[in-house]
C-alpha atoms as a PDB file:
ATOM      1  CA  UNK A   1     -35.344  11.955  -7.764  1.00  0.00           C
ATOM      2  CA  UNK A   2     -34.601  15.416  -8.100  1.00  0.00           C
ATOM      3  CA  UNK A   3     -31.632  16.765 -10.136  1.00  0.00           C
ATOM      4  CA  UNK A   4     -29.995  18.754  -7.237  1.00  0.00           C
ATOM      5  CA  UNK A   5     -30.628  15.103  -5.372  1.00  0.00           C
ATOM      6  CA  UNK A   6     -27.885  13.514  -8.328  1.00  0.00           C
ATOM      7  CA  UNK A   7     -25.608  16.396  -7.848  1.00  0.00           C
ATOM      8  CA  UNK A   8     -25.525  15.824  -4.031  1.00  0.00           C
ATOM      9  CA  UNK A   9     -25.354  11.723  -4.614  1.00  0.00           C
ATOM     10  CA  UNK A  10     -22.175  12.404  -7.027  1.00  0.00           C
ATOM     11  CA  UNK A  11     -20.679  14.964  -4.442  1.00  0.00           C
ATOM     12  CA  UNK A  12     -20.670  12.501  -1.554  1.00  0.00           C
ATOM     13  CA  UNK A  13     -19.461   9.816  -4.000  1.00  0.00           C
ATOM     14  CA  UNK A  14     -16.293  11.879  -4.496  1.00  0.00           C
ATOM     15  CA  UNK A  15     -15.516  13.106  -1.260  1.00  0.00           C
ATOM     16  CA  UNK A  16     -16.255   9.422   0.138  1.00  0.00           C
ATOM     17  CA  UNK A  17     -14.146   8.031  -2.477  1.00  0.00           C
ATOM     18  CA  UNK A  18     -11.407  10.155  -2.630  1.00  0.00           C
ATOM     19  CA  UNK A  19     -11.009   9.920   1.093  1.00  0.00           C
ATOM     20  CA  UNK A  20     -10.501   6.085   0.732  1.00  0.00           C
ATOM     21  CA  UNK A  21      -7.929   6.905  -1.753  1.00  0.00           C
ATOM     22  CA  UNK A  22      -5.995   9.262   0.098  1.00  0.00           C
ATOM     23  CA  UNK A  23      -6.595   7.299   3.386  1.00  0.00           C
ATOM     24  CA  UNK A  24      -5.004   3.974   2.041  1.00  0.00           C
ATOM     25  CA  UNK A  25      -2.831   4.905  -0.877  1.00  0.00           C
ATOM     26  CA  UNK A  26      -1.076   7.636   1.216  1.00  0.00           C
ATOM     27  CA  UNK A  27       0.373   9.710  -1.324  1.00  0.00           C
ATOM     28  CA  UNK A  28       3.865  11.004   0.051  1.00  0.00           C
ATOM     29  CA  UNK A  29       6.483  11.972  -2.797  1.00  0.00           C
ATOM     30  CA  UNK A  30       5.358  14.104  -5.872  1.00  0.00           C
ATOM     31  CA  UNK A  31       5.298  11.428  -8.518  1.00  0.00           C
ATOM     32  CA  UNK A  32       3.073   9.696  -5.972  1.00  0.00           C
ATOM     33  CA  UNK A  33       0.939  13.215  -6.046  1.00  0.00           C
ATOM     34  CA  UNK A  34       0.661  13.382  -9.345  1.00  0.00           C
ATOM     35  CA  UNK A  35      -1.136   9.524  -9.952  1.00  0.00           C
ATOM     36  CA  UNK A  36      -2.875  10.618  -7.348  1.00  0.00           C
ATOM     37  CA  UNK A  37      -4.028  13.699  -9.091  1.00  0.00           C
ATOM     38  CA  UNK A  38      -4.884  11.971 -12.298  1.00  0.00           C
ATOM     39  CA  UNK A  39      -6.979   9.125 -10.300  1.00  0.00           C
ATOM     40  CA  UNK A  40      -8.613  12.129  -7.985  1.00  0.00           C
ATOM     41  CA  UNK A  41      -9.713  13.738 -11.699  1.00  0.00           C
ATOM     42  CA  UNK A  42     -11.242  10.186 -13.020  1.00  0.00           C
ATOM     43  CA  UNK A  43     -13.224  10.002  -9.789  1.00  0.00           C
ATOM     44  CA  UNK A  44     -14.456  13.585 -10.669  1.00  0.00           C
ATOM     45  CA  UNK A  45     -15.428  13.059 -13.922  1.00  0.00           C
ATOM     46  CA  UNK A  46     -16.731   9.490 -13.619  1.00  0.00           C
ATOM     47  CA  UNK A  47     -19.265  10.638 -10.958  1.00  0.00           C
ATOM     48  CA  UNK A  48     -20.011  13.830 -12.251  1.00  0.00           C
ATOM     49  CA  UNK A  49     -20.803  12.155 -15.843  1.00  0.00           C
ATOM     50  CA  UNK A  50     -22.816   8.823 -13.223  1.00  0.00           C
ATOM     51  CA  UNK A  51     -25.097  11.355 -11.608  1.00  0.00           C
ATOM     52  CA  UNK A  52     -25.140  14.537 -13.471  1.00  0.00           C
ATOM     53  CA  UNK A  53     -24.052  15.124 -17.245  1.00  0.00           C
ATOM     54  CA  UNK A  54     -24.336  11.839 -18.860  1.00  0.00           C
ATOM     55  CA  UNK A  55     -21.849  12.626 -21.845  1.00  0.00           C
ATOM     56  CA  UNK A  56     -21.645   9.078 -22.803  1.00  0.00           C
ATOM     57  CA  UNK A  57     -24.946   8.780 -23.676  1.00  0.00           C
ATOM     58  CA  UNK A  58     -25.579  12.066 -25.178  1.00  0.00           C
ATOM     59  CA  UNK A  59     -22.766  10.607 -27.742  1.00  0.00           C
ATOM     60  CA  UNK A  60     -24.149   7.223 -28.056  1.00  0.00           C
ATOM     61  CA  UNK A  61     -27.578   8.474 -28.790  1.00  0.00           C
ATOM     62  CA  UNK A  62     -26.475  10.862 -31.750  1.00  0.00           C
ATOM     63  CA  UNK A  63     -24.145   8.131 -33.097  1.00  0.00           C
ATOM     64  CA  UNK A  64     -26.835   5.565 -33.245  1.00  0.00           C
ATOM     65  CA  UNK A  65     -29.621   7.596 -33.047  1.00  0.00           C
ATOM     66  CA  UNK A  66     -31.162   6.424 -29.612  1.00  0.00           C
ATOM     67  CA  UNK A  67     -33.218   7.842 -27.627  1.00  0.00           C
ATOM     68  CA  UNK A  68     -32.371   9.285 -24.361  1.00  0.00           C
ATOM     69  CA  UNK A  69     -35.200   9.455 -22.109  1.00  0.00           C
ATOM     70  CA  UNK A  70     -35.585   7.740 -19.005  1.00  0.00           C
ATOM     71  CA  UNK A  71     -34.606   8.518 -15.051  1.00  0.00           C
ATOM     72  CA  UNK A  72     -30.692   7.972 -13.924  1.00  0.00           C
ATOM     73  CA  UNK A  73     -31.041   4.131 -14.268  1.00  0.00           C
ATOM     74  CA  UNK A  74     -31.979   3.925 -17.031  1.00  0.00           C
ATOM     75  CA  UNK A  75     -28.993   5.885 -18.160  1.00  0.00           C
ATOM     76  CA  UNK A  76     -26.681   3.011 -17.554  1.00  0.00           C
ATOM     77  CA  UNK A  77     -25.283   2.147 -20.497  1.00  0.00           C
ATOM     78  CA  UNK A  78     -25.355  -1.519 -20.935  1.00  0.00           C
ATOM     79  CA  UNK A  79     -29.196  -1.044 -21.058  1.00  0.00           C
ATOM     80  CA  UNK A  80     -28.900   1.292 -24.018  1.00  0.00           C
ATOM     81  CA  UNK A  81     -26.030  -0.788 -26.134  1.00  0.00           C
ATOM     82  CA  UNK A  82     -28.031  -4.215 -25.084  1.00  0.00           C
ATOM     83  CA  UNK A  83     -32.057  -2.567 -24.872  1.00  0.00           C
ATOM     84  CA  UNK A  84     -32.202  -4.768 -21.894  1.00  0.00           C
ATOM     85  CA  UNK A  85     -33.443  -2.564 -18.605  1.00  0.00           C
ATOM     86  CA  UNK A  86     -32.454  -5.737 -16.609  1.00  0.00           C
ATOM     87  CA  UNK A  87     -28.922  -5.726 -17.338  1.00  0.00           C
ATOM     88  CA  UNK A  88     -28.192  -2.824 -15.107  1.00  0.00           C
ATOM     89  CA  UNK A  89     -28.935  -4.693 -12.443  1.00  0.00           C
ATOM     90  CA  UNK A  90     -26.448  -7.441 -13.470  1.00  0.00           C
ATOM     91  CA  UNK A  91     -23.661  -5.170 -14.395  1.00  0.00           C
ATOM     92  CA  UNK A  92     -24.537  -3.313 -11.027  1.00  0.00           C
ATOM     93  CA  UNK A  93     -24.129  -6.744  -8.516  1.00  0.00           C
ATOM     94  CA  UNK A  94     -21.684  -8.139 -10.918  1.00  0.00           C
ATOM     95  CA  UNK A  95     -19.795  -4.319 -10.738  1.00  0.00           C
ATOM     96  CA  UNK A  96     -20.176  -3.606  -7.140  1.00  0.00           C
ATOM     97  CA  UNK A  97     -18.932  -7.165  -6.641  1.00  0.00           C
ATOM     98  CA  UNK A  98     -15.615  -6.765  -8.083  1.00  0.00           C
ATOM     99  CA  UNK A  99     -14.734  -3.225  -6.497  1.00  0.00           C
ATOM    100  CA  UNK A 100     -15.493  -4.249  -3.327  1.00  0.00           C
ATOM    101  CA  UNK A 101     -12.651  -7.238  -3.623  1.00  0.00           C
ATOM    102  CA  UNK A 102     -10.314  -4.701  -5.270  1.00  0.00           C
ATOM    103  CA  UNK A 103     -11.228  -2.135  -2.041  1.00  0.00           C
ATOM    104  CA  UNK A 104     -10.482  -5.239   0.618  1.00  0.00           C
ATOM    105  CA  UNK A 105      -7.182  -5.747  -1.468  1.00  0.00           C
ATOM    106  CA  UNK A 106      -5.964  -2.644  -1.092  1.00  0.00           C
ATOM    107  CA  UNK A 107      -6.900  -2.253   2.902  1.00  0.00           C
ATOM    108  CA  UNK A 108      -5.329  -5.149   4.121  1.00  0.00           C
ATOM    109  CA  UNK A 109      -2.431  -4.837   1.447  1.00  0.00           C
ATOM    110  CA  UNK A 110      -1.754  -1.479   3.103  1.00  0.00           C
ATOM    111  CA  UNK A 111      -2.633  -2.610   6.449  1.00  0.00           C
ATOM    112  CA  UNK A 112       0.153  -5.094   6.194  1.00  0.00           C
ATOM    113  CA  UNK A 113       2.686  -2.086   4.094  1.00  0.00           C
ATOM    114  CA  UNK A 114       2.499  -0.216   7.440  1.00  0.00           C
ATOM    115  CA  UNK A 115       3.062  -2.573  10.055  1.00  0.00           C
ATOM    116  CA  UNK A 116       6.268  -3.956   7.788  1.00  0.00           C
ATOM    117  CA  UNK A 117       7.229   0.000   7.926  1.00  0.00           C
ATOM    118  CA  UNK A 118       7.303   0.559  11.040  1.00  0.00           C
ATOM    119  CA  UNK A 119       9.280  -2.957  11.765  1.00  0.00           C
ATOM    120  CA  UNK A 120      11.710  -1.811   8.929  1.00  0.00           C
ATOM    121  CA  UNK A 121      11.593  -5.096   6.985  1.00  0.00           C
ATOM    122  CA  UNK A 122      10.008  -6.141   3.807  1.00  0.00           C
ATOM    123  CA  UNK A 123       6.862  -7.314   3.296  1.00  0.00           C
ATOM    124  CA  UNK A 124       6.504 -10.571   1.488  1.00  0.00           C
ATOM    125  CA  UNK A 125       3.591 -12.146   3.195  1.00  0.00           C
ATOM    126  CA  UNK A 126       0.105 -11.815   3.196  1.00  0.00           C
ATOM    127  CA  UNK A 127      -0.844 -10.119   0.276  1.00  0.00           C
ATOM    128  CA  UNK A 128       2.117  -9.346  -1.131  1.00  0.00           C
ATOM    129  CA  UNK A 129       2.883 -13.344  -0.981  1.00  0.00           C
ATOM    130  CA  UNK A 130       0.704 -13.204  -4.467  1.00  0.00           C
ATOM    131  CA  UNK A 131       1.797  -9.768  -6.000  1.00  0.00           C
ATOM    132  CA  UNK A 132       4.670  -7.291  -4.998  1.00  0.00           C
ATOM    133  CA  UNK A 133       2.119  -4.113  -5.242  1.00  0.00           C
ATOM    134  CA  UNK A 134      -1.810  -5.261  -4.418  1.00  0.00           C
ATOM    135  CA  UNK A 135      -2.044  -1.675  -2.987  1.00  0.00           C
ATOM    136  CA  UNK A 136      -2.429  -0.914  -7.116  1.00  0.00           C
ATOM    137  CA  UNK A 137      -3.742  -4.320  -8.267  1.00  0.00           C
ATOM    138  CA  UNK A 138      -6.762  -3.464  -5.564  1.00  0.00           C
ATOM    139  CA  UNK A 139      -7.243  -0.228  -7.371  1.00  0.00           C
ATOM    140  CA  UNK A 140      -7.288  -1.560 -10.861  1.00  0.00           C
ATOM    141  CA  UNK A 141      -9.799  -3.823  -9.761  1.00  0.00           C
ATOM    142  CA  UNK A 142     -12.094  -1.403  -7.734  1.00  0.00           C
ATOM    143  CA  UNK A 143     -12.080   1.088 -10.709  1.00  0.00           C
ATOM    144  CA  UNK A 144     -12.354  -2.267 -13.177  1.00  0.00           C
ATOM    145  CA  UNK A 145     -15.114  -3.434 -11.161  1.00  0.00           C
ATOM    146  CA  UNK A 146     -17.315   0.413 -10.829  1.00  0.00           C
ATOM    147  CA  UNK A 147     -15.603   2.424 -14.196  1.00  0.00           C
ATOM    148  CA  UNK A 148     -16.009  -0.655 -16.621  1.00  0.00           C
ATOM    149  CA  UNK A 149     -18.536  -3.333 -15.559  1.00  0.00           C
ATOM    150  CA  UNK A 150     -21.022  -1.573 -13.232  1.00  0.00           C
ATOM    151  CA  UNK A 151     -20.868   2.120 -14.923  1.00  0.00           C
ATOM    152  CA  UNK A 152     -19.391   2.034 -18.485  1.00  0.00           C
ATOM    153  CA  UNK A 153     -18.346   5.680 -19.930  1.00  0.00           C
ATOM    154  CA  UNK A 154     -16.282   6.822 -22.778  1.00  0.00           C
ATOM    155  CA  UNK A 155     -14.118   8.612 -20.342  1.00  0.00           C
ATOM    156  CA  UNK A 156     -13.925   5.439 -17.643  1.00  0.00           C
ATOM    157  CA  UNK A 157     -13.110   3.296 -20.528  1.00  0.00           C
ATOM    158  CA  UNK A 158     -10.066   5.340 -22.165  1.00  0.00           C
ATOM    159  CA  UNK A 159      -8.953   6.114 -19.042  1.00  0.00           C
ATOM    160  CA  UNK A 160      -8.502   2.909 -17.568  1.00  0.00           C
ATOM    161  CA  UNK A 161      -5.529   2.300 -19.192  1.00  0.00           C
ATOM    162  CA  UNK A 162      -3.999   5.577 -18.778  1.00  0.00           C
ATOM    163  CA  UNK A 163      -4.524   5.088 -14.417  1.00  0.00           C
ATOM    164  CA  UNK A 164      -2.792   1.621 -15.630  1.00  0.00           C
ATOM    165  CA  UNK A 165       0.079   2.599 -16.945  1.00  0.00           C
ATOM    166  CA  UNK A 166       1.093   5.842 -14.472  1.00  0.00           C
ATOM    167  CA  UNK A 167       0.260   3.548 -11.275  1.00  0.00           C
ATOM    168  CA  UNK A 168       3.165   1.278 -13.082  1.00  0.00           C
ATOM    169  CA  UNK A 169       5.588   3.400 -13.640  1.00  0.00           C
ATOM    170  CA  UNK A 170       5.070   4.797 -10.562  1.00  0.00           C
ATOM    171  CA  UNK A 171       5.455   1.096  -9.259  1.00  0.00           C
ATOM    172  CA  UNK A 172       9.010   0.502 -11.197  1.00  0.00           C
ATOM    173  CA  UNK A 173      10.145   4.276  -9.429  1.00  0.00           C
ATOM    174  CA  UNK A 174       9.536   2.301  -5.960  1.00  0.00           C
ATOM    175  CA  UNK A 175      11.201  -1.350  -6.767  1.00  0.00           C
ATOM    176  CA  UNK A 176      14.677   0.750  -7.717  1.00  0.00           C
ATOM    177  CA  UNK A 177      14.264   2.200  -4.326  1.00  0.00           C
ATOM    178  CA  UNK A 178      13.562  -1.456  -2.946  1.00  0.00           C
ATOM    179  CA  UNK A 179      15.646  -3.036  -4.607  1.00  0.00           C
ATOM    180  CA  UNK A 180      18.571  -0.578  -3.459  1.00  0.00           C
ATOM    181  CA  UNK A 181      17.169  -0.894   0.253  1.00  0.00           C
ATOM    182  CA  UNK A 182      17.018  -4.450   0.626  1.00  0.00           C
ATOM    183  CA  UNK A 183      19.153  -5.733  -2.341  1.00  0.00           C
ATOM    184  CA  UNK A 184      19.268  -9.862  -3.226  1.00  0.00           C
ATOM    185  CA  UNK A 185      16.506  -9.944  -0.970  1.00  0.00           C
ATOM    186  CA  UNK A 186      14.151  -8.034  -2.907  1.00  0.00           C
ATOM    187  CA  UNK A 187      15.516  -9.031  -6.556  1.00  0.00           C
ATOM    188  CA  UNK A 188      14.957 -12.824  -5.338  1.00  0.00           C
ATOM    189  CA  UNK A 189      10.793 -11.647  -4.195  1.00  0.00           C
ATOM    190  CA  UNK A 190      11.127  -9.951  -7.833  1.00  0.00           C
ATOM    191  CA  UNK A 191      11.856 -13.164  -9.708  1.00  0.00           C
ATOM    192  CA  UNK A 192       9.244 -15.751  -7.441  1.00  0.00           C
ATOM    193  CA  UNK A 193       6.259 -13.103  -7.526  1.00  0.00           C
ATOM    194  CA  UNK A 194       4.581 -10.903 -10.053  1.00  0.00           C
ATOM    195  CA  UNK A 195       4.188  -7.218 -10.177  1.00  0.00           C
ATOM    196  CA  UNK A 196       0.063  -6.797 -10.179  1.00  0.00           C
ATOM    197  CA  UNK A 197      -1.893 -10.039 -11.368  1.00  0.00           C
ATOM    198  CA  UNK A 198      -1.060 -12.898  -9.286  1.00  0.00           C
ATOM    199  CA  UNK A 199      -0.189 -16.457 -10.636  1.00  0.00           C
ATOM    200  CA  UNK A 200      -4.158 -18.345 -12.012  1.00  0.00           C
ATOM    201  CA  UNK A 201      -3.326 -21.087  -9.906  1.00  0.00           C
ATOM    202  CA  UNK A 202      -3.322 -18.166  -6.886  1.00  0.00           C
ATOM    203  CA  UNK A 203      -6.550 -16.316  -7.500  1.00  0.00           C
ATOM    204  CA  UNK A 204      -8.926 -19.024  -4.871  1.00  0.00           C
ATOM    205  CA  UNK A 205      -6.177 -18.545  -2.367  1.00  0.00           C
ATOM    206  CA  UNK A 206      -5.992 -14.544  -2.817  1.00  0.00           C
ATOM    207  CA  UNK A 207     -10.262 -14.047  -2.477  1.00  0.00           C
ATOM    208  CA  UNK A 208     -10.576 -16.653   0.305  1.00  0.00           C
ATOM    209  CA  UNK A 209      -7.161 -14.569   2.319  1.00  0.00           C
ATOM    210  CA  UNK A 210      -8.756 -11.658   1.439  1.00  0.00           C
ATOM    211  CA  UNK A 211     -11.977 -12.766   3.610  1.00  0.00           C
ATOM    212  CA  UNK A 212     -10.104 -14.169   5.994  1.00  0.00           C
ATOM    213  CA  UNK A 213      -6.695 -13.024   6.168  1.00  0.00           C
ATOM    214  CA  UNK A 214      -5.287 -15.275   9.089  1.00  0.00           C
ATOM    215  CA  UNK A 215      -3.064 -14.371  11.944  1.00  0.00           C
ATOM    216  CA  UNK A 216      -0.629 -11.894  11.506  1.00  0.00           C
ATOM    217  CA  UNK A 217      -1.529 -11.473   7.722  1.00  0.00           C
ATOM    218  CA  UNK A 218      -0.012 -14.377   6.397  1.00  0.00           C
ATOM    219  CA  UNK A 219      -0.696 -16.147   3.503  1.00  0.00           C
ATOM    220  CA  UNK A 220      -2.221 -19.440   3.924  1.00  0.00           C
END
């Protein structure tokens, strides 16, 4: 495949991407903007490094002196820390797996955000029966799932934690507003249900929901 065939791959990779982000994290007030902003620039640079300039492994290969020939796949870069071609293909289903449950999280999480919206009550079932924000818990996973396990870089991996962290601040800005719209209410969902990673006991209930979320998005 052609260069110029990458560059259009990673282009169409953002735009697609960044649409889903904008589409179902519906950015509104300006800190809300500015995550956005920093998760629009990781999409960027993750793709651009995926398909185009593989930075990563230009430093991988002068730190351990590999060598970096090969077509795009063979760029991954389990296959160069491991020297096992297969592995991409692992970290690839394994990868492609977990964003695509952190994706469905966050459409039927917001799905379910709306309708309460529009009602003008809180949400507290469905999705947000297991976490109080699985719009963000969805994202962490989808970028876990394609940033970490499927496509590993140096940039992916530092700034995992950095999306992490702004996405919960961001989250305790929105539970003082919550929590000064709805009052006892919402301080009693604080206290029975976590902020991001559900209860273990939860996690078969959340991906079998998630399928299958029921009638009128409750929890079942």
């Amino acid at each position: 495949m052609p260069d110029r065939t990458y560059w259009g791959v990673a282009a169409i990779s953002i735009a697609v991407v960044s649409w889903l982000l904008y589409h179902y994290l519906a950015p509104r007030t300006w800190r809300e903007w500015t995550r956005a902003g920093v998760l629009q620039a990781f999409l960027i640079a993750f793709y651009a490094e995926m398909y185009g300039f593989p930075l990563t492994l230009y430093v991988i290969t002068r730190v351990f002196g590999l060598e970096a020939g090969g077509g795009l796949w063979r760029g991954n870069l389990w296959v160069y820390l491991t020297g096992v071609p297969e592995i991409m293909y692992v970290s690839m289903i394994v990868g492609y797996g977990v964003a695509a449950l952190g994706i469905m999280l966050i459409i039927v999480a917001w799905r379910q955000l709306h309708a309460g919206v529009r009602e003008g009550r809180l949400v507290t079932q469905g999705a947000y029966a297991y976490m109080r924000h699985p719009q963000y818990s969805g994202l962490f996973i989808a970028i876990l799932g394609e940033g970490v396990i499927h496509w590993p870089t140096v940039f992916s991996l530092a700034a995992f934690p950095v999306i992490v962290i702004a996405y919960a601040w961001l989250a305790r800005s929105e539970e003082r507003q919550l929590l000064s719209q709805y009052g006892d209410d919402y301080r009693r969902y604080c206290s029975q249900t976590p902020m991001f990673i559900p209860r273990v006991a939860a996690w078969r209930s959340l991906i079998r929901w998630i399928a299958s979320p029921g009638p009128g998005g409750k929890a079942t």
